[in-house]
PDB file of N, CA and C in Angstrom:
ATOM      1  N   UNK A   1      82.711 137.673  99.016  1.00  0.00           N
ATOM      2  CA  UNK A   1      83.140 136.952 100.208  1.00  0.00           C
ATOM      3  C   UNK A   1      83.062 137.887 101.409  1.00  0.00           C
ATOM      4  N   UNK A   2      83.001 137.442 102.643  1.00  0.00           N
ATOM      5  CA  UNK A   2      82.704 138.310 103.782  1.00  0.00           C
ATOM      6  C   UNK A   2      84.147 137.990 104.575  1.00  0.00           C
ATOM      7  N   UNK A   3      83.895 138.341 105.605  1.00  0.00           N
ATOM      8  CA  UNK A   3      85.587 138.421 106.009  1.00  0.00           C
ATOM      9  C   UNK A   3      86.163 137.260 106.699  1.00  0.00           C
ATOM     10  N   UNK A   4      85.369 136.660 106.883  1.00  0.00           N
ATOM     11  CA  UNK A   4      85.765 135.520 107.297  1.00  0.00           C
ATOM     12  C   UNK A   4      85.931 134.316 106.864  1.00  0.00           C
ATOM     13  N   UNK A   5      85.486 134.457 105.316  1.00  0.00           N
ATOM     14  CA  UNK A   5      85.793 133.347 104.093  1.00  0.00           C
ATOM     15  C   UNK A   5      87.110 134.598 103.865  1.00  0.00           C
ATOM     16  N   UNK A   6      86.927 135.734 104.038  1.00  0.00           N
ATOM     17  CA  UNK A   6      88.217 136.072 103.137  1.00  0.00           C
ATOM     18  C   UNK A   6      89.407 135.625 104.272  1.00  0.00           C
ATOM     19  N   UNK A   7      88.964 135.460 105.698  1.00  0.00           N
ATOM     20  CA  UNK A   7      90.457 135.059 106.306  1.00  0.00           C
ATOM     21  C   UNK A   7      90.614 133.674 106.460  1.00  0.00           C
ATOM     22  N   UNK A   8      89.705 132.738 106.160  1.00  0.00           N
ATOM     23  CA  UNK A   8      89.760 131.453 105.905  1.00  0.00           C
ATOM     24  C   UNK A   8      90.525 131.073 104.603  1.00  0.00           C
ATOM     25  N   UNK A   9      90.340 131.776 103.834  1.00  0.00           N
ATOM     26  CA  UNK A   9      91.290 131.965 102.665  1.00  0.00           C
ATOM     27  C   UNK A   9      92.919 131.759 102.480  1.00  0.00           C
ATOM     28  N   UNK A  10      92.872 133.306 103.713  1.00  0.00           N
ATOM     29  CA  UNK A  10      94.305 133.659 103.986  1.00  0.00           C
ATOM     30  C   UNK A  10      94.742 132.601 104.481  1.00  0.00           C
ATOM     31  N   UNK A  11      94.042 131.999 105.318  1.00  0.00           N
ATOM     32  CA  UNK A  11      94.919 130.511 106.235  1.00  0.00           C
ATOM     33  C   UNK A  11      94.903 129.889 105.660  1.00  0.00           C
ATOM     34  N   UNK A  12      94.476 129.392 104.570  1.00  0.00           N
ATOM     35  CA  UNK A  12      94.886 128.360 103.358  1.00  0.00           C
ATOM     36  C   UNK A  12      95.981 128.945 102.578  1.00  0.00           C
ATOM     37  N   UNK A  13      96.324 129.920 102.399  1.00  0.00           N
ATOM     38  CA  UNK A  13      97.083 130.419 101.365  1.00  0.00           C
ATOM     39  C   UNK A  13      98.757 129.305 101.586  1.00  0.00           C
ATOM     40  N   UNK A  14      99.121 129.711 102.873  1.00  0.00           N
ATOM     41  CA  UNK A  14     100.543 128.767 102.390  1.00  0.00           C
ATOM     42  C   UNK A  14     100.381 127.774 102.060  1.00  0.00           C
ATOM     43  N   UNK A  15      99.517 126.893 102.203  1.00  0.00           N
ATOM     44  CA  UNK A  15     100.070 125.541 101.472  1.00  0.00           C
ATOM     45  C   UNK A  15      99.132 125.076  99.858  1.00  0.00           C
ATOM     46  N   UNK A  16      98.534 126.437  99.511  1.00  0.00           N
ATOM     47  CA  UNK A  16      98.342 126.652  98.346  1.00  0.00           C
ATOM     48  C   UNK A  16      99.607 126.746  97.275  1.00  0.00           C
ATOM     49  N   UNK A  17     100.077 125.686  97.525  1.00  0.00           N
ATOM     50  CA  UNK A  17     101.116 125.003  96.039  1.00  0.00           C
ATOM     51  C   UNK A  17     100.930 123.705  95.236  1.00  0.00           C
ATOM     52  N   UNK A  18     101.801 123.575  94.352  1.00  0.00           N
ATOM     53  CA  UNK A  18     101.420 122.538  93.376  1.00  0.00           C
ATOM     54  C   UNK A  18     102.148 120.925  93.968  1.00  0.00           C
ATOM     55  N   UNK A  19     102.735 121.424  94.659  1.00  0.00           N
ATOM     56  CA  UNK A  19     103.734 120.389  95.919  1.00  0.00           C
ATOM     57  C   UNK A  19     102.409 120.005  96.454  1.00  0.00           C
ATOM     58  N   UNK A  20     102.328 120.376  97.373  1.00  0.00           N
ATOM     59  CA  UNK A  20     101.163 120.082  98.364  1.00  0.00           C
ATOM     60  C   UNK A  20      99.759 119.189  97.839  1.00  0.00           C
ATOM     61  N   UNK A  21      99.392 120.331  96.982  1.00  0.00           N
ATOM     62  CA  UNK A  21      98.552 119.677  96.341  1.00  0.00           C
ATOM     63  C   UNK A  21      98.711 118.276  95.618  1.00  0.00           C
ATOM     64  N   UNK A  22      99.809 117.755  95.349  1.00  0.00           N
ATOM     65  CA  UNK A  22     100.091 116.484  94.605  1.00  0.00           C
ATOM     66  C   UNK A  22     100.496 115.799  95.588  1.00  0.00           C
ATOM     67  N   UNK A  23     100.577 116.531  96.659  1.00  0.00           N
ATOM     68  CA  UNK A  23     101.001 115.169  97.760  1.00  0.00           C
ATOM     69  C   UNK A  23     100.104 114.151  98.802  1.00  0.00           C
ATOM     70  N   UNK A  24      98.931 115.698  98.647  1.00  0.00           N
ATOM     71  CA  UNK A  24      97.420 115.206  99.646  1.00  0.00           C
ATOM     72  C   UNK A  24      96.518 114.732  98.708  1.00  0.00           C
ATOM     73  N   UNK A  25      96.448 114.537  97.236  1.00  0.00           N
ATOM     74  CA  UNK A  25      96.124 113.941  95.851  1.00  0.00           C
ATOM     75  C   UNK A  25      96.634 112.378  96.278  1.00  0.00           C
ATOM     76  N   UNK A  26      98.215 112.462  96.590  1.00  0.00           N
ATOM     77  CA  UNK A  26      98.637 111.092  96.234  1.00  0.00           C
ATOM     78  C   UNK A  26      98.512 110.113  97.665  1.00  0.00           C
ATOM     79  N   UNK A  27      98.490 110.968  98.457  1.00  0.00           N
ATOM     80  CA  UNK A  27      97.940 110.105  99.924  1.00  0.00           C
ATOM     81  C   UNK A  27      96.977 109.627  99.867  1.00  0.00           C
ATOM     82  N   UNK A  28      95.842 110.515  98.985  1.00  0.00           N
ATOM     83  CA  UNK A  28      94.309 110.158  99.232  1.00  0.00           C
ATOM     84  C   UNK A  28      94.356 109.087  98.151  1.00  0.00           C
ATOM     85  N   UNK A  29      94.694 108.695  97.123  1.00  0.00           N
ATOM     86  CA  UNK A  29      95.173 107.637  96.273  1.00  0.00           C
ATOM     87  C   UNK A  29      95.306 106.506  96.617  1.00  0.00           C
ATOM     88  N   UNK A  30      96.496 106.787  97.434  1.00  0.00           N
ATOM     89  CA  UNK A  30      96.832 105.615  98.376  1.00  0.00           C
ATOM     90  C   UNK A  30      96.038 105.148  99.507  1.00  0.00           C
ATOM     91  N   UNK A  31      94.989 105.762  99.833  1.00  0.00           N
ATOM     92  CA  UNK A  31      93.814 104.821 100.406  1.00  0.00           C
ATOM     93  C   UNK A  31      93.183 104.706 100.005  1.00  0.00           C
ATOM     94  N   UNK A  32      92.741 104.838  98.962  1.00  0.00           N
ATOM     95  CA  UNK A  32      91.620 104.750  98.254  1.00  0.00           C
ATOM     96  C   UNK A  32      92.092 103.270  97.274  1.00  0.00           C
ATOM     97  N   UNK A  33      93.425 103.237  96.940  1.00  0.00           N
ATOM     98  CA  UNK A  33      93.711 101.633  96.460  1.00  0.00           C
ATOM     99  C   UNK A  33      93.452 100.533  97.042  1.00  0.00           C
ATOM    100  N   UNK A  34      93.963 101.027  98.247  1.00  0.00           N
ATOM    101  CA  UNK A  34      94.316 100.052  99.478  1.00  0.00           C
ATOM    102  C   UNK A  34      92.755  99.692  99.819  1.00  0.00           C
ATOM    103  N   UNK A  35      91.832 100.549  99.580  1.00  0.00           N
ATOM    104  CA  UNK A  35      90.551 100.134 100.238  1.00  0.00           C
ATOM    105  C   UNK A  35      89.889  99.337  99.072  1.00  0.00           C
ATOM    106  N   UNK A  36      89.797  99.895  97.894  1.00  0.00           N
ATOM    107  CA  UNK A  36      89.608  99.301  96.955  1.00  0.00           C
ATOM    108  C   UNK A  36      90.143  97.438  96.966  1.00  0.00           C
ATOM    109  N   UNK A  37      91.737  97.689  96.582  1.00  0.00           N
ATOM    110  CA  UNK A  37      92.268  96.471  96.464  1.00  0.00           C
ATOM    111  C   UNK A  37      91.994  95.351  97.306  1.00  0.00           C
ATOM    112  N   UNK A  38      91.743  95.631  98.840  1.00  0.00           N
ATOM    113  CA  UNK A  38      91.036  94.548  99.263  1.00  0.00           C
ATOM    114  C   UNK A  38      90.583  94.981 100.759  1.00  0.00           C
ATOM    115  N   UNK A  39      89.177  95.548 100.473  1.00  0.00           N
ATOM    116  CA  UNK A  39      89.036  96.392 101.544  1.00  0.00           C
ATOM    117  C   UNK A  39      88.775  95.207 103.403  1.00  0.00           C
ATOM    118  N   UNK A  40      88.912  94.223 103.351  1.00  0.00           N
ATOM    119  CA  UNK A  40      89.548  93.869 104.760  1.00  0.00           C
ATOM    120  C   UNK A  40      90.467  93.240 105.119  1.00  0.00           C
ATOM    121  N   UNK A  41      91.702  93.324 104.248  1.00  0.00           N
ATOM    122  CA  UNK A  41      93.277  93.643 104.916  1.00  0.00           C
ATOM    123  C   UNK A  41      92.379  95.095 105.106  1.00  0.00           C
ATOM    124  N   UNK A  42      92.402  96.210 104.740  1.00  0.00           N
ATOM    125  CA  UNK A  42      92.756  97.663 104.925  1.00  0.00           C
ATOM    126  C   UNK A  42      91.804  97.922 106.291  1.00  0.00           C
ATOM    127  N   UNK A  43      91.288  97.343 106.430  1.00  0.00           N
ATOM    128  CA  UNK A  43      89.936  97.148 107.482  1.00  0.00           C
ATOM    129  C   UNK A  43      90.579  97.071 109.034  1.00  0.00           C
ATOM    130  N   UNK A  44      91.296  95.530 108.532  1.00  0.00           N
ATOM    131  CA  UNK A  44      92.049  94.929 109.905  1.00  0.00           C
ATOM    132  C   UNK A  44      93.587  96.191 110.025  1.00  0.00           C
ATOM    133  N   UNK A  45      93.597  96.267 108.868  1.00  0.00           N
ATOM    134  CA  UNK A  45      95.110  97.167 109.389  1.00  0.00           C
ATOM    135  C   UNK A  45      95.070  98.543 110.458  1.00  0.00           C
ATOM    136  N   UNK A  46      93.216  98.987 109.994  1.00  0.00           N
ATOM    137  CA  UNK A  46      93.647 100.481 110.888  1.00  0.00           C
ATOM    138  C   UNK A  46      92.705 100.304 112.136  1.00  0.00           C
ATOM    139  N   UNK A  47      92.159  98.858 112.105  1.00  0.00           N
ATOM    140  CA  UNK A  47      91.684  98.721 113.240  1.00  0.00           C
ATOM    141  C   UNK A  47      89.823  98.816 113.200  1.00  0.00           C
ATOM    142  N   UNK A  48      89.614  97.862 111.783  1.00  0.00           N
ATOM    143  CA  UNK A  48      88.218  98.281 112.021  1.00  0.00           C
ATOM    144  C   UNK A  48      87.745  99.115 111.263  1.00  0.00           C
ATOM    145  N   UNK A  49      86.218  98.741 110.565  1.00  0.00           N
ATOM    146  CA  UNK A  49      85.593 100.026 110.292  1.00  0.00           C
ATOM    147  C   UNK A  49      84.287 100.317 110.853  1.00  0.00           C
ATOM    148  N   UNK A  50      84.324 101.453 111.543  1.00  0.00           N
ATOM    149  CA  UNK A  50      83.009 102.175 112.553  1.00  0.00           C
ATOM    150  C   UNK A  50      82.213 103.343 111.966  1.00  0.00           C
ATOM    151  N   UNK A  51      81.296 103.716 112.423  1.00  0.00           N
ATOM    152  CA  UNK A  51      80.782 104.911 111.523  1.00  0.00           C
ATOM    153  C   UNK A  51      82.059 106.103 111.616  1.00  0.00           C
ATOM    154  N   UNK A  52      82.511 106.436 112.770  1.00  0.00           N
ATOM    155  CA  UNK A  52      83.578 107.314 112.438  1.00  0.00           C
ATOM    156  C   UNK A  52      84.567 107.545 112.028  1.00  0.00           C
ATOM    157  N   UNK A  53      84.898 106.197 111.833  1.00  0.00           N
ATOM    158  CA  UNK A  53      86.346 106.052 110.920  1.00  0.00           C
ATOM    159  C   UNK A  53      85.705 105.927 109.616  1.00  0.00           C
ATOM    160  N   UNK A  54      84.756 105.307 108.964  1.00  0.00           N
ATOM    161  CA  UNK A  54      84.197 105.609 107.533  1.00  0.00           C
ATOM    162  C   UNK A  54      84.085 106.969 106.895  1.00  0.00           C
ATOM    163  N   UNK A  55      83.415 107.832 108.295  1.00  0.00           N
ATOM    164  CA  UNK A  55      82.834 109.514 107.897  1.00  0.00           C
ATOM    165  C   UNK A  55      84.272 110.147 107.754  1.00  0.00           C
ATOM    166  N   UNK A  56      84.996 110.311 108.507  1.00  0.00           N
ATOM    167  CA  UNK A  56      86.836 110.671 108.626  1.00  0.00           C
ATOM    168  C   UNK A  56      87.124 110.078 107.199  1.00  0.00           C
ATOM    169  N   UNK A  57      87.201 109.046 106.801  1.00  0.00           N
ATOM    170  CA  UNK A  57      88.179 108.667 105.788  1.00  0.00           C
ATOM    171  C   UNK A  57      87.289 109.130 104.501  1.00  0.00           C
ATOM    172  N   UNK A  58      86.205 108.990 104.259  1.00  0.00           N
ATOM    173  CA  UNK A  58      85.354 109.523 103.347  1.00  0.00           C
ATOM    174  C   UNK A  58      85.791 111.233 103.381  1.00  0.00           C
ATOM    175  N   UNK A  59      85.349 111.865 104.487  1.00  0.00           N
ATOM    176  CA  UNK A  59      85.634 113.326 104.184  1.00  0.00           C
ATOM    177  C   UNK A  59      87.219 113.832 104.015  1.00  0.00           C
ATOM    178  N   UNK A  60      87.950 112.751 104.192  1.00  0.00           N
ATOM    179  CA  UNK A  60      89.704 113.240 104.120  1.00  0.00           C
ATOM    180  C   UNK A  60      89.462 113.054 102.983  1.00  0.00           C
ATOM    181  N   UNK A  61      89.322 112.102 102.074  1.00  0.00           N
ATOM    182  CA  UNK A  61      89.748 112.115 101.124  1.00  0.00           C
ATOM    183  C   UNK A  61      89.339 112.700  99.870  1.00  0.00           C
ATOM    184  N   UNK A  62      87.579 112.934  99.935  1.00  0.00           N
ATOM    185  CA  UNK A  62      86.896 114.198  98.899  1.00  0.00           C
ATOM    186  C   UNK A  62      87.135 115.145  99.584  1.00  0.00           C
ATOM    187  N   UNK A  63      88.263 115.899 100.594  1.00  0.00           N
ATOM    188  CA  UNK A  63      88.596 116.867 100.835  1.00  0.00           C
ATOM    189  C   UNK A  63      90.096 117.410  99.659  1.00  0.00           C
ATOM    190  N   UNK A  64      90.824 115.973 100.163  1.00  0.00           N
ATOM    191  CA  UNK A  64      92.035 116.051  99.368  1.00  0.00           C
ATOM    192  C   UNK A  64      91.906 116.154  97.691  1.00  0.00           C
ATOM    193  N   UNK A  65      90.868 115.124  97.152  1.00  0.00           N
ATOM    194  CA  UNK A  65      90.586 115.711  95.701  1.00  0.00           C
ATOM    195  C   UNK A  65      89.853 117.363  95.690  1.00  0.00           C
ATOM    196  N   UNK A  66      89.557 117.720  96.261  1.00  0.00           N
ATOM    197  CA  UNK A  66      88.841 118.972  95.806  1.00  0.00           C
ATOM    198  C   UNK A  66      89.988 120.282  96.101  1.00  0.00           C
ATOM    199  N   UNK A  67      90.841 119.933  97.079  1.00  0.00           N
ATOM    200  CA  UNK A  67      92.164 120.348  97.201  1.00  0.00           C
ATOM    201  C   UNK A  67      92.831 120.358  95.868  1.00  0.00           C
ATOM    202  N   UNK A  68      93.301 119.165  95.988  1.00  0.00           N
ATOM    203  CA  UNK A  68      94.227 118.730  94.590  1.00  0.00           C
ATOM    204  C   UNK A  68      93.854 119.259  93.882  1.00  0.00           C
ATOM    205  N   UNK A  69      92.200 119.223  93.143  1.00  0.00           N
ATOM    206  CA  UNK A  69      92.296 119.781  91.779  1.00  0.00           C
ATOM    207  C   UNK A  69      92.150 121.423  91.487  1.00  0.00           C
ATOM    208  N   UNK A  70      92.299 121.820  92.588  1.00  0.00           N
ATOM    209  CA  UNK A  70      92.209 123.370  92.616  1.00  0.00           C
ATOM    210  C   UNK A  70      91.038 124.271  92.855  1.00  0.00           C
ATOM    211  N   UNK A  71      89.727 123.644  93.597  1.00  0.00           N
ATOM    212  CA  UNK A  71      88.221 124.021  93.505  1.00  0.00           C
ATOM    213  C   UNK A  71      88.446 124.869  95.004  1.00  0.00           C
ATOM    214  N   UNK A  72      87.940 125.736  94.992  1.00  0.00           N
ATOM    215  CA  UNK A  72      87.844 126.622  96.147  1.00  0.00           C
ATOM    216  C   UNK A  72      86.705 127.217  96.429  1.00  0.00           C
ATOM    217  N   UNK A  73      85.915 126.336  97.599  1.00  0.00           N
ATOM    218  CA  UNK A  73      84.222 126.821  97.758  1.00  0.00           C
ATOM    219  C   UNK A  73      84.622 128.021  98.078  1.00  0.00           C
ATOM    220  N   UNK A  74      83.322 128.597  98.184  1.00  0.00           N
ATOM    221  CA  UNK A  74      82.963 129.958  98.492  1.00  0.00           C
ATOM    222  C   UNK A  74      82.511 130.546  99.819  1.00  0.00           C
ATOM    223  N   UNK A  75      81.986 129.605 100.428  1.00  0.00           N
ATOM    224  CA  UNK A  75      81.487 129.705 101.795  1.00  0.00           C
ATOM    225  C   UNK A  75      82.290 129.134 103.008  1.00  0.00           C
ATOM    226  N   UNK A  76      82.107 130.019 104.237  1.00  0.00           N
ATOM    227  CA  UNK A  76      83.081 129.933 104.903  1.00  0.00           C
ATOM    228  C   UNK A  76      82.877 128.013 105.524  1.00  0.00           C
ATOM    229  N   UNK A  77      81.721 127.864 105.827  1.00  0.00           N
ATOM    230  CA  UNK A  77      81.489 126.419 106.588  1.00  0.00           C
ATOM    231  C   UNK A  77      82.034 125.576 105.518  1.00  0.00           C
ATOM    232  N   UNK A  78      82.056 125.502 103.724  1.00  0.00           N
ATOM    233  CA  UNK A  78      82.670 124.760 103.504  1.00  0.00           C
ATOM    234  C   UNK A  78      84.048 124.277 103.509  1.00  0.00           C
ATOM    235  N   UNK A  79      84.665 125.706 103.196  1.00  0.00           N
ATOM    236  CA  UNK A  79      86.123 126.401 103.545  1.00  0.00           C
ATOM    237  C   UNK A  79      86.481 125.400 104.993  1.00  0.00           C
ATOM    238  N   UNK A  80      86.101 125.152 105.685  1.00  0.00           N
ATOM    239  CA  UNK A  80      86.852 124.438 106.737  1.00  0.00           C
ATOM    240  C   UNK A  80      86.183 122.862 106.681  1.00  0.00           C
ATOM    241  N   UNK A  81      85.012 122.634 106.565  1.00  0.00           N
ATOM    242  CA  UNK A  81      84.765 121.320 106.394  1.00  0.00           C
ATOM    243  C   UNK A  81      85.575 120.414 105.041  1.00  0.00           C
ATOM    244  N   UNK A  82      86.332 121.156 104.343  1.00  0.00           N
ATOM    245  CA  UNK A  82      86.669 120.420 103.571  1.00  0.00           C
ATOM    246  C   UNK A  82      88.340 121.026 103.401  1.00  0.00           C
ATOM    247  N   UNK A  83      88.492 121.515 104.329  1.00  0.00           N
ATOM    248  CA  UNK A  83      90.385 121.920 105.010  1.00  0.00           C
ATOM    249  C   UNK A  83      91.045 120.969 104.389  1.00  0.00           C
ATOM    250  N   UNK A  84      92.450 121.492 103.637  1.00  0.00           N
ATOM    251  CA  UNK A  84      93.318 120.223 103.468  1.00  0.00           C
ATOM    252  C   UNK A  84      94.067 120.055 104.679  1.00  0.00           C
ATOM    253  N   UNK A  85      94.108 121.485 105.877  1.00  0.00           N
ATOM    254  CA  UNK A  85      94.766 120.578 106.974  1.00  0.00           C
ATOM    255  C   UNK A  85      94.180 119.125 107.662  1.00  0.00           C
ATOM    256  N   UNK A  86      92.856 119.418 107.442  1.00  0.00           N
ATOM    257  CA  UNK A  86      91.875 118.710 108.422  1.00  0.00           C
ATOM    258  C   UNK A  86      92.270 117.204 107.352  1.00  0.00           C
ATOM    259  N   UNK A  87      92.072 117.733 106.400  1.00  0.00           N
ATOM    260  CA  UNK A  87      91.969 116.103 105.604  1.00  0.00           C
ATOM    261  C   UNK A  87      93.602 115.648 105.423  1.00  0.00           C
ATOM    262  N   UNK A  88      94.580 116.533 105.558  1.00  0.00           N
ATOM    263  CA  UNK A  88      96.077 116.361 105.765  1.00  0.00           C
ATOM    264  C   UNK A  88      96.160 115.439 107.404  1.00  0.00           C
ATOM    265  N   UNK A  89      95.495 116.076 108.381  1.00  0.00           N
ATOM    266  CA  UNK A  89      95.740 115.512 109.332  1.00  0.00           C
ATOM    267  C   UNK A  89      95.187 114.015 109.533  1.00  0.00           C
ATOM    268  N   UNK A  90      93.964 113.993 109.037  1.00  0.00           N
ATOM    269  CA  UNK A  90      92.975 112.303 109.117  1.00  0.00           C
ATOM    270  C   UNK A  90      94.099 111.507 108.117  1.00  0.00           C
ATOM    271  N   UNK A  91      94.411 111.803 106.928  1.00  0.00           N
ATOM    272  CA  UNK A  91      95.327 110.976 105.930  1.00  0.00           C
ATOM    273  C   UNK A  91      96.332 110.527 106.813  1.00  0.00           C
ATOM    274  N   UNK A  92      96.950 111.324 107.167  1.00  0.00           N
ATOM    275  CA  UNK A  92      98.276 110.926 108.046  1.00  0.00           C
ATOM    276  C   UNK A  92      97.939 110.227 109.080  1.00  0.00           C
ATOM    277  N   UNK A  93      97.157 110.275 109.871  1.00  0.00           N
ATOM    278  CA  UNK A  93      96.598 109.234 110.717  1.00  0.00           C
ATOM    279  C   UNK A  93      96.948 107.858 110.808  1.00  0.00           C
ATOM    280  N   UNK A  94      95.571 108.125 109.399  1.00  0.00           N
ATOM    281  CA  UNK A  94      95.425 106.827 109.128  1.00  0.00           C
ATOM    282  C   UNK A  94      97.056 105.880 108.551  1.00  0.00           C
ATOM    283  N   UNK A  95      97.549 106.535 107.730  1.00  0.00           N
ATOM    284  CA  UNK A  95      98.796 106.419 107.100  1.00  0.00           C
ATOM    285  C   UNK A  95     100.034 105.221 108.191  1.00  0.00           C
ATOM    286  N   UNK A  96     100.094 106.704 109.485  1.00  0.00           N
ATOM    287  CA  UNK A  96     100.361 105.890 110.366  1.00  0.00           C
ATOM    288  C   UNK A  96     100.084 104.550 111.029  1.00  0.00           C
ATOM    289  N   UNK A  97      98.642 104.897 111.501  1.00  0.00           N
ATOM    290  CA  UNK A  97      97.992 103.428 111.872  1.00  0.00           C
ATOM    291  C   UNK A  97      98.419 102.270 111.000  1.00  0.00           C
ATOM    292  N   UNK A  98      98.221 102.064 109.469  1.00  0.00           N
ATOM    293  CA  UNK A  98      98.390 101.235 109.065  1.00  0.00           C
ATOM    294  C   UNK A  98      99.836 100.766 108.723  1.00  0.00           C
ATOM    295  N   UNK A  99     101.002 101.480 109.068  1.00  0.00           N
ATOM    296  CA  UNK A  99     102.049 101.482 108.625  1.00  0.00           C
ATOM    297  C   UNK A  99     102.988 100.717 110.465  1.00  0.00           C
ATOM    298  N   UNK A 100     101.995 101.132 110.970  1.00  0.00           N
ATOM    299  CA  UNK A 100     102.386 100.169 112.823  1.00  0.00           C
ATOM    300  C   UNK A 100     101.054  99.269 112.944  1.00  0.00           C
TER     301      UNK A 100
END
């Protein structure tokens, strides 16, 4: 690793727990039912689906499984394209939106 996957690392490290991880697992779950179960209620609830709300909810959530199950790329561009903050933050979003 070069130093900037190794400090991309480091900034993942706190919320490298088994908490966390089961919680951005069970968010991403929970849209992934909801889209499943009948994907336009889930459609109309967050307002639509556009190419960027598809690409966002697609990458939150194979962010959050690859989180969850403990896989840790190697390279720094993936290291952030697939952030559990980044996919913590789109989940919650959306979470919100559909919950107002």
């Amino acid at each position: 690793m070069n130093d900037f996957s190794a400090l991309i690392a480091q900034w993942h490290r706190p919320i490298n727990h088994i908490f966390y991880r089961i919680l951005l697992m069970g968010v991403a779950f929970y849209h992934v039912a909801l889209l499943m179960w009948n994907p336009q209620t889930y459609a109309a609830t967050i307002g639509g689906f556009n190419l960027v709300v598809v690409v966002l909810l697609i990458l939150a959530i194979c962010a959050s499984m690859i989180f969850g199950v403990g896989f840790k790329p190697r390279r720094w561009f993936w290291q952030i394209l697939f952030s559990p903050y980044l996919a913590g933050c789109i989940l919650v979003y959306f979470s919100l939106v559909r919950i107002n």
